[in-house]
PDB file of N, CA and C in Angstrom:
ATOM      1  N   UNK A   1     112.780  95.174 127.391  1.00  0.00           N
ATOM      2  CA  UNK A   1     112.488  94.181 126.403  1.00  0.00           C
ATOM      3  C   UNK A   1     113.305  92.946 126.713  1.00  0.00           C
ATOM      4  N   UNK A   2     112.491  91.865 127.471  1.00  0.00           N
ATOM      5  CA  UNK A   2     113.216  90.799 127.531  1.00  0.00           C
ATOM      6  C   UNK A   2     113.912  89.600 125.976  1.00  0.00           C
ATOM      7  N   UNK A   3     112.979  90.188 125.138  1.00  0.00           N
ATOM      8  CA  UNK A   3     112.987  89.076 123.531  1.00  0.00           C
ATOM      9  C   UNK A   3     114.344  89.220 122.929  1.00  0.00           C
ATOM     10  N   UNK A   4     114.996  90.344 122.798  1.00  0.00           N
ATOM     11  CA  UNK A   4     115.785  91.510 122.147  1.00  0.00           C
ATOM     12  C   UNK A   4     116.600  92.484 122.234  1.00  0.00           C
ATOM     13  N   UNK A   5     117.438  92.722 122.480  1.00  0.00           N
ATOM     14  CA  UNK A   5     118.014  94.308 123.030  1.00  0.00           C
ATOM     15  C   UNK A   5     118.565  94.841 121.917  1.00  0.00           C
ATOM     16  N   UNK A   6     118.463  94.580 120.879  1.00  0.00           N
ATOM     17  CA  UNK A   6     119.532  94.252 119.727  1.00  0.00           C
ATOM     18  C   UNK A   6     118.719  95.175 118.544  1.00  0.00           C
ATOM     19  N   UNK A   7     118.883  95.850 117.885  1.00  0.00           N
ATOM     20  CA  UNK A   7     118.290  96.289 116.562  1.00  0.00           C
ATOM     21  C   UNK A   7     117.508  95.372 115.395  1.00  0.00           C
ATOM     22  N   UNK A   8     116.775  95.356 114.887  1.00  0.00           N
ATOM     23  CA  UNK A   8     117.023  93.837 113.933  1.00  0.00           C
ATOM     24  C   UNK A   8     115.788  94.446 112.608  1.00  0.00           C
ATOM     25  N   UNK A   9     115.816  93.690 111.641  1.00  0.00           N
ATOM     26  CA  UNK A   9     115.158  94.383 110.695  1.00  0.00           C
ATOM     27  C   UNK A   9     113.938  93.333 110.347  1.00  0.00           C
ATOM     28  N   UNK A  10     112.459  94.062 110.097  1.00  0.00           N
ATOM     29  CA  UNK A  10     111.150  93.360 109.794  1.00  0.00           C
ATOM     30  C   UNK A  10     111.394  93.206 108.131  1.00  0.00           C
ATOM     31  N   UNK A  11     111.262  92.635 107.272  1.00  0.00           N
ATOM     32  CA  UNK A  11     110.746  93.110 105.820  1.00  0.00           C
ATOM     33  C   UNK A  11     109.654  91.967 105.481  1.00  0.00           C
ATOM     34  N   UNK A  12     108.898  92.470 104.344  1.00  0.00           N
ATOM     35  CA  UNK A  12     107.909  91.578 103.732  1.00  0.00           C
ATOM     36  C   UNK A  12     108.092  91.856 102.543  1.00  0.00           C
ATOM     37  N   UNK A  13     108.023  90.539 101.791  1.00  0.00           N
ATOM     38  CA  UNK A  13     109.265  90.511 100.402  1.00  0.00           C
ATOM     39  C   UNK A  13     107.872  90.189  99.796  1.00  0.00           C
ATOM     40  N   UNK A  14     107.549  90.226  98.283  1.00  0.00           N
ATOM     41  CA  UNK A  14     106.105  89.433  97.088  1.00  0.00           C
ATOM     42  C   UNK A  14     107.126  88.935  95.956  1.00  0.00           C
ATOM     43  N   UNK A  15     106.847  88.414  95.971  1.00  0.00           N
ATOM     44  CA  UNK A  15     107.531  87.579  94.405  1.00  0.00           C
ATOM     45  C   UNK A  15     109.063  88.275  94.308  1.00  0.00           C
ATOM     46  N   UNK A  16     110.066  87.771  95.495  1.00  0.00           N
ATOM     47  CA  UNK A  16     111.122  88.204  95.650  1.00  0.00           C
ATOM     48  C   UNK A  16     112.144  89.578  95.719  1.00  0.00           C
ATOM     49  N   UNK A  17     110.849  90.968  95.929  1.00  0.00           N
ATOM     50  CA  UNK A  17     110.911  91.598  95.794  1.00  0.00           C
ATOM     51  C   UNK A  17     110.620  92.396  97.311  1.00  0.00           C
ATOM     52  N   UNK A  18     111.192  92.905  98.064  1.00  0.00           N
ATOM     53  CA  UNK A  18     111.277  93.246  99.329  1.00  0.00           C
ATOM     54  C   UNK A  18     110.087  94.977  99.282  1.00  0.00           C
ATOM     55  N   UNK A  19     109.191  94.982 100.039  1.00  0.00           N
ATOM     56  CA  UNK A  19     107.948  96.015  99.449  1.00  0.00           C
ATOM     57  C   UNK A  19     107.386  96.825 100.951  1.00  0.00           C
ATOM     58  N   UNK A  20     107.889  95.927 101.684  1.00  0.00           N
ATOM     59  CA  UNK A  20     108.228  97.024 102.915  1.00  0.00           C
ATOM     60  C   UNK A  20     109.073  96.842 104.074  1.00  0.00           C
ATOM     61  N   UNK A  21     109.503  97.789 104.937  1.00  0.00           N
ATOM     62  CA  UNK A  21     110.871  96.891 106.118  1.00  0.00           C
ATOM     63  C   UNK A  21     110.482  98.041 106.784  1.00  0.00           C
ATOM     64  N   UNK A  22     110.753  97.368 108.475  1.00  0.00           N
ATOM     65  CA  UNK A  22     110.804  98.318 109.206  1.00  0.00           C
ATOM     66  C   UNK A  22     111.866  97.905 110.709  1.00  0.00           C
ATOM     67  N   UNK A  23     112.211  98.825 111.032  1.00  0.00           N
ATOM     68  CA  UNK A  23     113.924  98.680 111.895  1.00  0.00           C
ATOM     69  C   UNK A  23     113.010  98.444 113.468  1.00  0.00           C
ATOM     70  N   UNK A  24     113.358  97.619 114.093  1.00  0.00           N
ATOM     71  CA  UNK A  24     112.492  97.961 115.673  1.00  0.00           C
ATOM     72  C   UNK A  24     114.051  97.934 116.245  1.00  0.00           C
ATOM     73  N   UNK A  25     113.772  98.745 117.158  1.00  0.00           N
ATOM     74  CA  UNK A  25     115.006  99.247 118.409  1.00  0.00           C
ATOM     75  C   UNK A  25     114.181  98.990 119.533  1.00  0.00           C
ATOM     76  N   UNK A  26     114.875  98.563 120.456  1.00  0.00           N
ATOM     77  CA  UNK A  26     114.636  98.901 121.861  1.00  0.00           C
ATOM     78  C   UNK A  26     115.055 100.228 122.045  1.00  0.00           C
ATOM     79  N   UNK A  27     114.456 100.734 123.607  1.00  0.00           N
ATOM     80  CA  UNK A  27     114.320 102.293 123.839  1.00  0.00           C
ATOM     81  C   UNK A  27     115.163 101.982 125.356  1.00  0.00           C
ATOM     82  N   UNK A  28     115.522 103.299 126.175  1.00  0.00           N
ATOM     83  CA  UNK A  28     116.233 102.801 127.238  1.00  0.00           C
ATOM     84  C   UNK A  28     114.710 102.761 128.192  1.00  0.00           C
ATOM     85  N   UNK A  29     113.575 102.981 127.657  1.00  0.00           N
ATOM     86  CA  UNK A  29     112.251 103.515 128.558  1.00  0.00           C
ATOM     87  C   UNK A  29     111.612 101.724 128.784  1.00  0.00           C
ATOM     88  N   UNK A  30     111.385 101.479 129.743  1.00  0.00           N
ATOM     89  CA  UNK A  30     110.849 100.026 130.210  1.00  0.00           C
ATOM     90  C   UNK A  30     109.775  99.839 129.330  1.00  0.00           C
ATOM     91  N   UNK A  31     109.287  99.140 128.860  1.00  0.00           N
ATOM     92  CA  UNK A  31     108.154  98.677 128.320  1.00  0.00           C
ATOM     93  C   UNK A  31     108.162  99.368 126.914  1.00  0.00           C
ATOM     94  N   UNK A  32     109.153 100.116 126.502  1.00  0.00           N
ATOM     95  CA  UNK A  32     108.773 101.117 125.212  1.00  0.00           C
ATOM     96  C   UNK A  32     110.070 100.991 124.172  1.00  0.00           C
ATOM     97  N   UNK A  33     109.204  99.925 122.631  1.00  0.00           N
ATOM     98  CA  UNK A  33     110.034 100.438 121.454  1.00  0.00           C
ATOM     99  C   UNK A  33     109.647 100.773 120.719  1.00  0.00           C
ATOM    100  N   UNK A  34     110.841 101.270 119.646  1.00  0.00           N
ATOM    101  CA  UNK A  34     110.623 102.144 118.752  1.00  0.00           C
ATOM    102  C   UNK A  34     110.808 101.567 117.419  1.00  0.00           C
ATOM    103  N   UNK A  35     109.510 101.813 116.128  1.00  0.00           N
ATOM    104  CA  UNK A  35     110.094 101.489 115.125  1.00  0.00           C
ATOM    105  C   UNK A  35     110.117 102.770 113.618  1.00  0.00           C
ATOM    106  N   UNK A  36     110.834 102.359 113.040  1.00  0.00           N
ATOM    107  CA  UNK A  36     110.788 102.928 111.735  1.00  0.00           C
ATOM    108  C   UNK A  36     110.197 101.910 110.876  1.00  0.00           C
ATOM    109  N   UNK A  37     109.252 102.726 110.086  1.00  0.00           N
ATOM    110  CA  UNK A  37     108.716 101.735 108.665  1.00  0.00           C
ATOM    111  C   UNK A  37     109.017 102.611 107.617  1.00  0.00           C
ATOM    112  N   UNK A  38     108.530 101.681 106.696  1.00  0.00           N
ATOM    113  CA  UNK A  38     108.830 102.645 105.288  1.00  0.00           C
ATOM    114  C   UNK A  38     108.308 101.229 104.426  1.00  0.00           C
ATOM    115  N   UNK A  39     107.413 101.547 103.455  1.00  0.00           N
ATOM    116  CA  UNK A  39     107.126 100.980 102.029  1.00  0.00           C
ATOM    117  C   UNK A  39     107.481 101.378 100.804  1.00  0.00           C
ATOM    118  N   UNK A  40     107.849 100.660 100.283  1.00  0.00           N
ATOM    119  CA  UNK A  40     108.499 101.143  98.869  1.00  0.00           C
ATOM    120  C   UNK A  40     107.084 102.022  97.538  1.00  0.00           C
ATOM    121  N   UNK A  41     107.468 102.338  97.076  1.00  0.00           N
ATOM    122  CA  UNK A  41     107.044 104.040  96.561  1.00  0.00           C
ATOM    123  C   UNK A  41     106.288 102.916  95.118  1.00  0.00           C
ATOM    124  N   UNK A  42     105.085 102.887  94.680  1.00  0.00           N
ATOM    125  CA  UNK A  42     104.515 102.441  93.607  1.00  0.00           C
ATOM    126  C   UNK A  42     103.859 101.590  93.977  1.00  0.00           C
ATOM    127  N   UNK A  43     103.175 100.606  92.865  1.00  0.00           N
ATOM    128  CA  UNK A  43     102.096  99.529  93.216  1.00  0.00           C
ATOM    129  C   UNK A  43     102.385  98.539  94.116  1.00  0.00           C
ATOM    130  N   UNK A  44     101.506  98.495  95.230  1.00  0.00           N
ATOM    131  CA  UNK A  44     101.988  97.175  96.236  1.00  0.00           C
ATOM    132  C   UNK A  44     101.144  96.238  96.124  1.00  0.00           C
ATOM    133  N   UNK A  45     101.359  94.921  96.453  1.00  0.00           N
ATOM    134  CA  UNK A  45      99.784  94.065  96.783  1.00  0.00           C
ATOM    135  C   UNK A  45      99.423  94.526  97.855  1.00  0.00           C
ATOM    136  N   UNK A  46      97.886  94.129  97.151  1.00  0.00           N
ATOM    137  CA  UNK A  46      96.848  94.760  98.747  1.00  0.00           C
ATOM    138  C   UNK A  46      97.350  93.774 100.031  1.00  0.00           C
ATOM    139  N   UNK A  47      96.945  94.970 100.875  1.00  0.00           N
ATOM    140  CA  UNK A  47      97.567  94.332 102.473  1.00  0.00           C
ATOM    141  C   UNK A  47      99.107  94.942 102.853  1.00  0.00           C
ATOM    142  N   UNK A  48      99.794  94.944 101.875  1.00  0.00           N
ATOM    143  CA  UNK A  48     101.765  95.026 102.281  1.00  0.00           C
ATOM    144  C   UNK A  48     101.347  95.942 103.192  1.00  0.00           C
ATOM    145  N   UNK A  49     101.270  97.184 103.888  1.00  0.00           N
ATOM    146  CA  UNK A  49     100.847  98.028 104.974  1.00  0.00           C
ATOM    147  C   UNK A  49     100.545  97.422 106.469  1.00  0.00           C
ATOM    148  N   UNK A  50      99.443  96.481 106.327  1.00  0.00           N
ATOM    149  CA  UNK A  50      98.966  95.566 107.153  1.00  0.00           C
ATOM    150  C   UNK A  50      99.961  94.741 107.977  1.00  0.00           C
ATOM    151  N   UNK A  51     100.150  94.431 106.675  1.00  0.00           N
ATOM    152  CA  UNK A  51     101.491  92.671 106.846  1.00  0.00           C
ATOM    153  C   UNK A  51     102.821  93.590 107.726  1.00  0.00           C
ATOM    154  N   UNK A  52     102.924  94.684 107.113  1.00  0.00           N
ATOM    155  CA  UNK A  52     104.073  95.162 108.301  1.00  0.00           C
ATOM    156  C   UNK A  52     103.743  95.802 109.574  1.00  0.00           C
ATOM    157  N   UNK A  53     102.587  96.149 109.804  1.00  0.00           N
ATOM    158  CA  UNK A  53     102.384  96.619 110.930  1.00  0.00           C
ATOM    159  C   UNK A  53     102.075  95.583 111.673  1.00  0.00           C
ATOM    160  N   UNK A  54     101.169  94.562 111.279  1.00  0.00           N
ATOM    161  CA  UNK A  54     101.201  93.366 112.089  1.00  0.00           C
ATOM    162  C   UNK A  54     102.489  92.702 112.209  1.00  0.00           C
ATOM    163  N   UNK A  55     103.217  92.645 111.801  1.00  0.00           N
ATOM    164  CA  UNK A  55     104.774  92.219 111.687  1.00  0.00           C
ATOM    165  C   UNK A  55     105.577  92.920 112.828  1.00  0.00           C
ATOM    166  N   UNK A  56     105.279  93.708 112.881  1.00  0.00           N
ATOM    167  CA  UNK A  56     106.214  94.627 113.663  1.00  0.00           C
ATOM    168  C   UNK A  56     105.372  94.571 115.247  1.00  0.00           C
ATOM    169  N   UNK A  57     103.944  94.406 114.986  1.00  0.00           N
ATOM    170  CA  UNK A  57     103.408  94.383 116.623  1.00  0.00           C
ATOM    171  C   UNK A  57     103.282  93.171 117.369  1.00  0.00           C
ATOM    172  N   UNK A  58     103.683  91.910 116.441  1.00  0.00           N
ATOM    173  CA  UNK A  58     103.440  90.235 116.712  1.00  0.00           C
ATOM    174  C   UNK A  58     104.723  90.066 116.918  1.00  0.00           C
ATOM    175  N   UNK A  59     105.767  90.920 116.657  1.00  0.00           N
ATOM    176  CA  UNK A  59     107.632  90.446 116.624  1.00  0.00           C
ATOM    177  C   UNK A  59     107.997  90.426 118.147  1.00  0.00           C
ATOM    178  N   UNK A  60     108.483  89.271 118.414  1.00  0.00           N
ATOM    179  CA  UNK A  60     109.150  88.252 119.935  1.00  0.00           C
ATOM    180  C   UNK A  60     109.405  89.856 120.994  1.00  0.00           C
ATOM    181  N   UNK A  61     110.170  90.822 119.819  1.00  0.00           N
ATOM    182  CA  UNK A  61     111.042  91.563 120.692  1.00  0.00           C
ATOM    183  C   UNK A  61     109.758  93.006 120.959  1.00  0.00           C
ATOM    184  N   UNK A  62     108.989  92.852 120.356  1.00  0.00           N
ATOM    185  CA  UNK A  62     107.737  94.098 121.053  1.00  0.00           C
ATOM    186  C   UNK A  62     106.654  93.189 121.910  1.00  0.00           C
ATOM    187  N   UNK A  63     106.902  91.453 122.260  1.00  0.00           N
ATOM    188  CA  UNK A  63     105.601  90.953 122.792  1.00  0.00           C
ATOM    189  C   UNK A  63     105.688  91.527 124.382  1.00  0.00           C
ATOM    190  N   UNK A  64     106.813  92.149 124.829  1.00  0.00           N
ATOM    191  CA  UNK A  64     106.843  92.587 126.370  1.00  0.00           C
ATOM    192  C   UNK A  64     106.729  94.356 126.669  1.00  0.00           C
ATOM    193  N   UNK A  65     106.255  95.016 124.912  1.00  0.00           N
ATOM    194  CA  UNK A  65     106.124  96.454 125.137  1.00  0.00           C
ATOM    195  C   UNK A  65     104.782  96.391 125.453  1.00  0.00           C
ATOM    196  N   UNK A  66     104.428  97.684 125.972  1.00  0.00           N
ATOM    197  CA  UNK A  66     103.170  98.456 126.457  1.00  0.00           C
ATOM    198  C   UNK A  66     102.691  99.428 125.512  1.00  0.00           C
ATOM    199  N   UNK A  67     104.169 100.163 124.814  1.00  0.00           N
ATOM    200  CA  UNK A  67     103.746 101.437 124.211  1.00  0.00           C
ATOM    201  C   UNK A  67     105.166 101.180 123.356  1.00  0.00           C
ATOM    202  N   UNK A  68     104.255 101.636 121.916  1.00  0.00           N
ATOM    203  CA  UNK A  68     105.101 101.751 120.702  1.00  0.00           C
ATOM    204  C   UNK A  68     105.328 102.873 119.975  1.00  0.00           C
ATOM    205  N   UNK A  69     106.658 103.443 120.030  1.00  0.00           N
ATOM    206  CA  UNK A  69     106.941 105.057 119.500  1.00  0.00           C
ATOM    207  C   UNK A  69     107.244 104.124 117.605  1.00  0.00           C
ATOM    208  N   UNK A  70     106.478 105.080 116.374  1.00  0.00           N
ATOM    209  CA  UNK A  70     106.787 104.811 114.794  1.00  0.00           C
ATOM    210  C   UNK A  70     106.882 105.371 114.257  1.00  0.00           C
ATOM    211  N   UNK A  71     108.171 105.759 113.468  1.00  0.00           N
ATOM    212  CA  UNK A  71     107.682 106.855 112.903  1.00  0.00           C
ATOM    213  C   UNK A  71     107.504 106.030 110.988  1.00  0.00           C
ATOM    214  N   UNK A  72     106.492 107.102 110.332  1.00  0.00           N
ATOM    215  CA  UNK A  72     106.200 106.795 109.379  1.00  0.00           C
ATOM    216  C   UNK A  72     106.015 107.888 108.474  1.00  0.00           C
ATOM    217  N   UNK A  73     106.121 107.291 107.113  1.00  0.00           N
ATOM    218  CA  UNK A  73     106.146 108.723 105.991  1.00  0.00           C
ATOM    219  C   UNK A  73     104.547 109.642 106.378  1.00  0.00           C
ATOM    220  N   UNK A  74     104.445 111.010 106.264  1.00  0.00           N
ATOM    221  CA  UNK A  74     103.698 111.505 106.188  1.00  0.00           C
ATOM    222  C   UNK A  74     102.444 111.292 105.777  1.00  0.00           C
ATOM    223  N   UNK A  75     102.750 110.743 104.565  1.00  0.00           N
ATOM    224  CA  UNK A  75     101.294 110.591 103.368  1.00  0.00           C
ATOM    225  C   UNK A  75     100.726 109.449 103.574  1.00  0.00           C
ATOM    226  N   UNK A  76     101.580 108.285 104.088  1.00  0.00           N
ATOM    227  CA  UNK A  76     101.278 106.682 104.372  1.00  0.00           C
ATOM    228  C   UNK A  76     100.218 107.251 105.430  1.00  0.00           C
ATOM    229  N   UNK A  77      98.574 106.780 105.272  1.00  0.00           N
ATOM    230  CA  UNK A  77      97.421 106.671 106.216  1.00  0.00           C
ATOM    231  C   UNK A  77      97.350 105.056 106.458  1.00  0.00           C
ATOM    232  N   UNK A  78      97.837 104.256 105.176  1.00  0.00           N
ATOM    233  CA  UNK A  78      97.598 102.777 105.653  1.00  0.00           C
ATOM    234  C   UNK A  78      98.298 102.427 106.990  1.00  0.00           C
ATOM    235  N   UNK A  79      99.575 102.612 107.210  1.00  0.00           N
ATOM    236  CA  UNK A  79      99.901 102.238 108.265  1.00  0.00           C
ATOM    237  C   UNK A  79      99.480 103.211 109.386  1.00  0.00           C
ATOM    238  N   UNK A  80      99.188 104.137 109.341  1.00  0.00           N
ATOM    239  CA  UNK A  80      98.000 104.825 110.876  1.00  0.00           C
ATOM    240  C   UNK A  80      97.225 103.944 110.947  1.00  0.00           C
ATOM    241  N   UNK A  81      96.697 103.450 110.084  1.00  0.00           N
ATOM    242  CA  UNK A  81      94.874 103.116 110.042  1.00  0.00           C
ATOM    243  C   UNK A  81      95.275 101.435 110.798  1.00  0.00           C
ATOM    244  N   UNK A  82      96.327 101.176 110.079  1.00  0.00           N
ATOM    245  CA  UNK A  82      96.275  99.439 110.737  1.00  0.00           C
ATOM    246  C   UNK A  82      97.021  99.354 112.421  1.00  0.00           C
ATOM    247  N   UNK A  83      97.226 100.667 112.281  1.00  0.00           N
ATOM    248  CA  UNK A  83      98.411 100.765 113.926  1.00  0.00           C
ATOM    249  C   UNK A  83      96.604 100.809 114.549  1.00  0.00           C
ATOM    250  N   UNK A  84      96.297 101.900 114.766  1.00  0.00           N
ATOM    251  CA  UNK A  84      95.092 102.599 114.674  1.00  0.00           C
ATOM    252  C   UNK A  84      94.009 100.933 115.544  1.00  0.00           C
ATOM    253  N   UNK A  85      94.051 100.243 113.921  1.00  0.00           N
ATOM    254  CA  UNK A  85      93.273  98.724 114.741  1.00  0.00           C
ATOM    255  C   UNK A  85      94.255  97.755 115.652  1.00  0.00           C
ATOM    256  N   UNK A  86      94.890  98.085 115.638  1.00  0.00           N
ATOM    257  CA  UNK A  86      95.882  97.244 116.805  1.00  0.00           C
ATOM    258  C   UNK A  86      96.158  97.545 118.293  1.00  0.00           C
ATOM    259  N   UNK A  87      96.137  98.989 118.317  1.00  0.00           N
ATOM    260  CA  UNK A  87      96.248  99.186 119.231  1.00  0.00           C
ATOM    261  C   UNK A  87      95.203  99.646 120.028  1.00  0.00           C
ATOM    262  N   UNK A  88      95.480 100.490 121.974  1.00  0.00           N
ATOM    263  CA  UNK A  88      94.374 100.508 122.477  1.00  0.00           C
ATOM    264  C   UNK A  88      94.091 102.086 122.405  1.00  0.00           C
ATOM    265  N   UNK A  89      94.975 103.050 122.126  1.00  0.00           N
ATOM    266  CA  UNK A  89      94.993 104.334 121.950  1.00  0.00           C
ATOM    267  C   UNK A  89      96.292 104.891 121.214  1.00  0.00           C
ATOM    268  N   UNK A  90      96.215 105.733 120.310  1.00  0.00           N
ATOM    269  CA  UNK A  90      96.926 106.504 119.437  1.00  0.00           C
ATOM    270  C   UNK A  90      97.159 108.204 119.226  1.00  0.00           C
ATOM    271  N   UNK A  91      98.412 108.362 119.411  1.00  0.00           N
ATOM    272  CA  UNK A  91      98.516 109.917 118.898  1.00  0.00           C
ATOM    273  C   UNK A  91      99.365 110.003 117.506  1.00  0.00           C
ATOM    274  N   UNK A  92      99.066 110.787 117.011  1.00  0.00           N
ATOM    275  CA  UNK A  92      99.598 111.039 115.790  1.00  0.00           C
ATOM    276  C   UNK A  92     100.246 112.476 115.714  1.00  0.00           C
ATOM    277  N   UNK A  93     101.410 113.089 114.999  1.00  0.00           N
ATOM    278  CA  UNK A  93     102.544 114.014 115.224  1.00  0.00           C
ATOM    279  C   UNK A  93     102.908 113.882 114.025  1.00  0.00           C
ATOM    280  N   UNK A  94     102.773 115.079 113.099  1.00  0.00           N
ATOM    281  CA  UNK A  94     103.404 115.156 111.539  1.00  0.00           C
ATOM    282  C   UNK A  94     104.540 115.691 111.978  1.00  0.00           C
ATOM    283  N   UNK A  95     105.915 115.761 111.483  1.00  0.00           N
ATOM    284  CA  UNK A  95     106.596 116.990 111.488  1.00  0.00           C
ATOM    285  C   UNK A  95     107.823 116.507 110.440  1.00  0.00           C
ATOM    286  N   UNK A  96     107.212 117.375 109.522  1.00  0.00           N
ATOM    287  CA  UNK A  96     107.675 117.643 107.573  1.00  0.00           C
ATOM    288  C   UNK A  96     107.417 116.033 107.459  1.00  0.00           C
ATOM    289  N   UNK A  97     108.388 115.272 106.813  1.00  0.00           N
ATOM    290  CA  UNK A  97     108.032 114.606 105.745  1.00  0.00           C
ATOM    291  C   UNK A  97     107.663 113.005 106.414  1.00  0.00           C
ATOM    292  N   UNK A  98     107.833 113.323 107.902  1.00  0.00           N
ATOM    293  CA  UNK A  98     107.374 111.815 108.891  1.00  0.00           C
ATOM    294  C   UNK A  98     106.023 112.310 109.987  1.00  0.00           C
ATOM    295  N   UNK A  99     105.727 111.424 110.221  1.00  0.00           N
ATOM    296  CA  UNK A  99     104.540 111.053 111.256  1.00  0.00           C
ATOM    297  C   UNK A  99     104.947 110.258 112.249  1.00  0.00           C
ATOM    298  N   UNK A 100     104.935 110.997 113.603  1.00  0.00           N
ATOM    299  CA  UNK A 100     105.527 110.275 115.136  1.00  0.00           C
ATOM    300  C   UNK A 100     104.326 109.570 114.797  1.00  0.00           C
ATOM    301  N   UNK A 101     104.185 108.365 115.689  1.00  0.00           N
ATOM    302  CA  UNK A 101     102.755 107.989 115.725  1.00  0.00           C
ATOM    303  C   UNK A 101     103.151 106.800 117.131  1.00  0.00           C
ATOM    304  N   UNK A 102     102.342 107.328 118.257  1.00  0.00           N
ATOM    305  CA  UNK A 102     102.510 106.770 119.460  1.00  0.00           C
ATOM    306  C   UNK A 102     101.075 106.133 120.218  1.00  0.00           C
ATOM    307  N   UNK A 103     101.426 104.430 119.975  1.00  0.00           N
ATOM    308  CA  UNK A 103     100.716 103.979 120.379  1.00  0.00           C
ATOM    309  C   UNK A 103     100.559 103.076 121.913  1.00  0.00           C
ATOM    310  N   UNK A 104      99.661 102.829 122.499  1.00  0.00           N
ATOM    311  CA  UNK A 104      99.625 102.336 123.683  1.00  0.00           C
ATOM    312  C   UNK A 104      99.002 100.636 122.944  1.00  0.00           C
ATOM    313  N   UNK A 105     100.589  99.675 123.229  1.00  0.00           N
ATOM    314  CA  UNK A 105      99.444  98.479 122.803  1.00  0.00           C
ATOM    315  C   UNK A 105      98.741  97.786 123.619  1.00  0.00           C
ATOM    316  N   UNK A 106      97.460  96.947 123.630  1.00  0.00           N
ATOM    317  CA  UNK A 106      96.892  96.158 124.514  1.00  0.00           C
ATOM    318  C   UNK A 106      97.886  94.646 124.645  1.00  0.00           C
ATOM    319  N   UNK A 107      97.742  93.970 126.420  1.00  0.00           N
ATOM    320  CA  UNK A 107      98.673  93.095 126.862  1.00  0.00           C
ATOM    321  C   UNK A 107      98.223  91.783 126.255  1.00  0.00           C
ATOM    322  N   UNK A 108      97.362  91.854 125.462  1.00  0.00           N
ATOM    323  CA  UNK A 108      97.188  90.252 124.999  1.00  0.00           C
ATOM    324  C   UNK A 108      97.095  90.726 123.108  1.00  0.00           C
ATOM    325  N   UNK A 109      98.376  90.030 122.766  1.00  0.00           N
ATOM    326  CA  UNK A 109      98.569  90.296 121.223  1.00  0.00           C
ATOM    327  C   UNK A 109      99.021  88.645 120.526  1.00  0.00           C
TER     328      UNK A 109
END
């Protein structure tokens, strides 16, 4: 990752209220980072799901990955579904209360 080497945090805040964040790391693997998401638990505006996954795949420090390791809560399908349209192929991996979810992204984002 030429953008980044550094940890750094995504969030998307609505009426001053922070409604989802997600951590991107670089990996020691060339072309490959890793993020954690998480949305906060109750009513969101439509989209918050979206807005972070696009957030997290448009961010300086993933524009030089190939392949994105995420993990995400179990039950969350919004963020599969929007990884899902972003990327060029996807696996998905429950194990208990998270979802690996490993995507291959396409080079023009």
């Amino acid at each position: 990752m030429t953008h980044s080497d550094q940890p750094h945090q995504i969030t998307i805040d609505d009426d001053g209220r922070t409604t989802a964040q997600a951590e991107v790391s670089p990996t020691d693997d060339q072309g490959v980072v890793r993020s954690a998401m998480h949305v906060e638990s109750g009513q969101l505006p439509p989209g918050t799901r979206a807005r972070l996954v696009d957030a997290v795949i448009d961010d300086p420090a993933v524009s030089d990955a190939s392949h994105l390791v995420a993990t995400v809560p179990t039950g969350d399908t919004g963020l599969v579904d929007r990884i899902r349209e972003r990327a060029d192929s996807v696996e998905v991996r429950a194990t208990g209360a998270t979802k690996f979810v490993e995507a291959d992204l396409p080079p023009q984002r």
